[in-house]
Protein backbone atom coordinates (compact mmCIF):
# COMPACT_ATOMS: atom_id res chain seq x y z
CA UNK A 1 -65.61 -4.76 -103.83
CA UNK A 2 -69.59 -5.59 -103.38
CA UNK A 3 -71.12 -3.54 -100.85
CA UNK A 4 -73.62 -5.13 -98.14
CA UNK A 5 -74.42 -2.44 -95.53
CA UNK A 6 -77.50 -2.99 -93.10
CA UNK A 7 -78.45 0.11 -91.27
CA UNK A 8 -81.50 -0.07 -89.00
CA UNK A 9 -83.79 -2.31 -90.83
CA UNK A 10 -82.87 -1.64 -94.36
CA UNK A 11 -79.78 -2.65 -96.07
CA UNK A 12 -77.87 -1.24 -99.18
CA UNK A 13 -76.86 -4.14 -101.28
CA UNK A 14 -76.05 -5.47 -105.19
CA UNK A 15 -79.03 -5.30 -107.46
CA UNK A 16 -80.85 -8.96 -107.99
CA UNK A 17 -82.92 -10.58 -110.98
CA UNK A 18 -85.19 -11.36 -108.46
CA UNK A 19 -85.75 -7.40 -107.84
CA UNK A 20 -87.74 -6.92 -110.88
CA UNK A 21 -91.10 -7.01 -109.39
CA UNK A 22 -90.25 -4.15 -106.84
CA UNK A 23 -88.04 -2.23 -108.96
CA UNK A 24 -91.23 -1.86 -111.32
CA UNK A 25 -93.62 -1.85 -108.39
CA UNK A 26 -91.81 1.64 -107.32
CA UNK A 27 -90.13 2.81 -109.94
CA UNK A 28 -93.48 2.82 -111.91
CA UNK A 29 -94.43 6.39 -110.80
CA UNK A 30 -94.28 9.70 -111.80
CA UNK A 31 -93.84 11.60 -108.51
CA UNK A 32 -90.36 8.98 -109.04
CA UNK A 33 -89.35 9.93 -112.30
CA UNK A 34 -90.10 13.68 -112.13
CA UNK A 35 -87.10 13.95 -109.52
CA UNK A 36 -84.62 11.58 -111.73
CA UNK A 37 -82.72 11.91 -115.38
CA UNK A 38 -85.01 10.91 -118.33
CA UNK A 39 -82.44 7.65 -118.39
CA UNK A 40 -84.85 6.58 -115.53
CA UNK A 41 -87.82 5.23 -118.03
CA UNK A 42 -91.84 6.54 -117.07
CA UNK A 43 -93.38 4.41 -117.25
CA UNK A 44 -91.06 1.88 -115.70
CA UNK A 45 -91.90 -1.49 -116.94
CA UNK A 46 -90.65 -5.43 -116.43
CA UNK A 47 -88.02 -4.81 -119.23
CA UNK A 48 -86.80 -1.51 -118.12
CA UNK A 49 -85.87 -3.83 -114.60
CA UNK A 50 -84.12 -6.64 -116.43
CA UNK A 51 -82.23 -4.27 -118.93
CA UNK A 52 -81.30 -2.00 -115.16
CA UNK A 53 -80.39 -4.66 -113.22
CA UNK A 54 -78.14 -5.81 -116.23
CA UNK A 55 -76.19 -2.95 -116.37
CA UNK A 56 -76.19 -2.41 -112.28
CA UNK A 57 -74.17 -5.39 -112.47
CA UNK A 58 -71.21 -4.24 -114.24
CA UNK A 59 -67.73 -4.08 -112.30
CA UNK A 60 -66.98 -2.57 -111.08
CA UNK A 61 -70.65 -2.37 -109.47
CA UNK A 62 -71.47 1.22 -108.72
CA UNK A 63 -75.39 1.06 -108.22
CA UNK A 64 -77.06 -0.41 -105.36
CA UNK A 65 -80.32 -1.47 -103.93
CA UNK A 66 -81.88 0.16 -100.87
CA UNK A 67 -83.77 -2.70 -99.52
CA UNK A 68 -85.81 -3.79 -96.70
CA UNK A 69 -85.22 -7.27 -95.65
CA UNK A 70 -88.49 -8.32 -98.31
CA UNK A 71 -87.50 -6.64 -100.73
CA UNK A 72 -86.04 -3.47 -103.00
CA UNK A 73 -87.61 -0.32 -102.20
CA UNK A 74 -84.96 2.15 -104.09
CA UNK A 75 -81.75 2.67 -105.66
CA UNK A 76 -78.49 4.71 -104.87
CA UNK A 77 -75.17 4.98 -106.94
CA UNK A 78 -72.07 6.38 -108.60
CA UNK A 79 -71.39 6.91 -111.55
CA UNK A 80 -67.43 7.32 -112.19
CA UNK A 81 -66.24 9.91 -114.27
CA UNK A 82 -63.25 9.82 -116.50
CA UNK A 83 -60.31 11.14 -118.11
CA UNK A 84 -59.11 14.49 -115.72
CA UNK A 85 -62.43 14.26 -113.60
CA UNK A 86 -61.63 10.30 -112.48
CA UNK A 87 -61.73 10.66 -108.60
CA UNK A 88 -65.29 12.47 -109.08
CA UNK A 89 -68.32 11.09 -109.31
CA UNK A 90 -71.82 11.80 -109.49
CA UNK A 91 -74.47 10.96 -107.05
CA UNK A 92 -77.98 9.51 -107.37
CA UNK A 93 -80.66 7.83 -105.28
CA UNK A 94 -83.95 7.41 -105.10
CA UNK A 95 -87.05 6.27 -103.18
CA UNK A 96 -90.31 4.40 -104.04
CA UNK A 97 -92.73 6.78 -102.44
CA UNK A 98 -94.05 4.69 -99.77
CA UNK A 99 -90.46 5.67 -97.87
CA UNK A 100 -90.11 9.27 -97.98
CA UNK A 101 -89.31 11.33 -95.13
CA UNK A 102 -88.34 8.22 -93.10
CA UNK A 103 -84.61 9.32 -92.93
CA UNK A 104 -83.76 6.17 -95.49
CA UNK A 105 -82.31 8.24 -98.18
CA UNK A 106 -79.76 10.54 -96.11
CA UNK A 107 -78.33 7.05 -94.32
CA UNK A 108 -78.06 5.92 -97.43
CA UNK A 109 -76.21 8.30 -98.94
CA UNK A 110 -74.08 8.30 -96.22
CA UNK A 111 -73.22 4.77 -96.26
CA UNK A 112 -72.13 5.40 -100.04
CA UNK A 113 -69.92 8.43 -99.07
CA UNK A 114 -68.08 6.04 -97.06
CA UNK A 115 -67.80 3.46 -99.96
CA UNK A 116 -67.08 6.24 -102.71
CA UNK A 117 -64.04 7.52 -100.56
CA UNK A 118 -63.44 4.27 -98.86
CA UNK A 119 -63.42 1.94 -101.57
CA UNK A 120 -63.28 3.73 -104.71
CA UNK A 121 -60.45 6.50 -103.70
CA UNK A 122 -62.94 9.36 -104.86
CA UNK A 123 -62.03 12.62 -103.61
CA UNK A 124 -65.40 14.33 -104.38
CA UNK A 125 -69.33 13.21 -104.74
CA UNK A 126 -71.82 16.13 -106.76
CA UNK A 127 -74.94 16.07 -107.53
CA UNK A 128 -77.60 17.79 -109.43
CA UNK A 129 -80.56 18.33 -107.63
CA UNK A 130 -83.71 20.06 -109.52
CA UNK A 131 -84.66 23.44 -107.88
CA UNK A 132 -88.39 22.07 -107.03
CA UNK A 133 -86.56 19.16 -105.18
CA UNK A 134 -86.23 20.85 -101.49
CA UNK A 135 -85.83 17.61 -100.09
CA UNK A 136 -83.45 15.73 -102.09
CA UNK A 137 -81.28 19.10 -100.98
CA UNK A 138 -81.65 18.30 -97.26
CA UNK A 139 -80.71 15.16 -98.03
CA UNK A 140 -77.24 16.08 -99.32
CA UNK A 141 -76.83 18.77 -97.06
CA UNK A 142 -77.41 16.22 -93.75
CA UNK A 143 -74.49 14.41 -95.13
CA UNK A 144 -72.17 17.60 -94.89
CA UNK A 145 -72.44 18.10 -98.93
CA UNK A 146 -72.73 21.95 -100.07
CA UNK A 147 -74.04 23.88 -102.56
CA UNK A 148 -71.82 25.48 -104.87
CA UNK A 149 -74.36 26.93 -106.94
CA UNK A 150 -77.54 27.59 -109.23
CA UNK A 151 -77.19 26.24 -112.92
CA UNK A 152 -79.49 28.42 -114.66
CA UNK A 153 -82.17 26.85 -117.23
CA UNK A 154 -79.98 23.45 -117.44
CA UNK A 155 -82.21 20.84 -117.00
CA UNK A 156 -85.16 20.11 -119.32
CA UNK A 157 -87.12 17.82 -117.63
CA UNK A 158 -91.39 17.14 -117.91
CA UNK A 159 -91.52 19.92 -121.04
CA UNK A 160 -89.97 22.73 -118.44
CA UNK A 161 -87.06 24.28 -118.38
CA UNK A 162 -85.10 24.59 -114.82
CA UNK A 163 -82.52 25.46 -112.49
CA UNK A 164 -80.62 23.18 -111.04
CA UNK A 165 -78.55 23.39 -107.72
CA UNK A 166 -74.79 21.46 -107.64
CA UNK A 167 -73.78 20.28 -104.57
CA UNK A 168 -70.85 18.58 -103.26
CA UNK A 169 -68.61 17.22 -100.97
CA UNK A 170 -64.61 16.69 -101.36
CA UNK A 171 -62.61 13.84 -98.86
CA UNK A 172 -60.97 17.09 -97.18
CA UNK A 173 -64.68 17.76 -95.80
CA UNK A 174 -64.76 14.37 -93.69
């Protein structure tokens, strides 16, 4: 069940040991990290890559590398819930900053809509974006996810306390 989807000039693929140097090369930033859970390490070092791409590798394999043909630029995944929620599944993707706002991320995420509900029988994708996160927003909303609402003061992230906006989208929206 490995995903290898090429769309335009970047692909979405398995995660590599020979991705460490660009995993750290772009994950190594804080415009990055402020976006992402504080599971994403700042700063983002050689061992935070090996330990990742460790656990990326797991079956079945979830997390994926956005890549250009040279190399990994970012990540997007699932991550399966369980027990009554075990057709749902979280969202999460991210870019090293050189390729924002080059339309990378939404075809991205729609590639792994199609794999979540494809592959994995998922009948809904969320995510969590932070309210000072416009973009990430558009990203999810291009790919026909909505928002369902405001969590209030949920997220604690950089030593502030924030809102956070749930979106989602269910198989019966395809």
């Amino acid at each position: 069940m490995s995903m290898n989807i090429k769309f335009g000039e970047y692909i979405i693929r398995e995660w590599t040991p020979s991705d460490e140097a660009a995993l750290v090369k772009y994950a190594d930033n804080r415009r990055v990290w402020v976006n992402l859970d504080d599971i994403f390490p700042h700063p983002y070092t050689a061992a935070d890559a090996r330990a990742w791409i460790v656990t990326a590798s797991a079956r079945p394999v979830t997390n994926f590398a956005i890549a250009t043909d040279e190399e990994a630029i970012g990540g997007i995944g699932l991550k399966l819930q369980k027990d009554i929620y075990r057709r749902t599944a979280d969202v999460g993707y991210w870019l090293g900053e050189p390729y924002w706002g080059k339309g990378i991320a939404t075809a991205a995420l729609a590639a792994i809509v199609d794999f979540g509900f494809g592959e994995l029988d998922l009948v809904r994708l969320q995510a969590n974006v932070f309210e000072y996160n416009p973009r990430s927003a558009r990203v999810l909303e291009k790919n026909g996810f909505r928002l369902e609402g405001r969590l209030v003061k949920n997220i604690t992230k950089d030593g502030k306390v924030i809102d956070s906006l749930l979106y989602a989208l269910t198989r019966d929206d395809m």
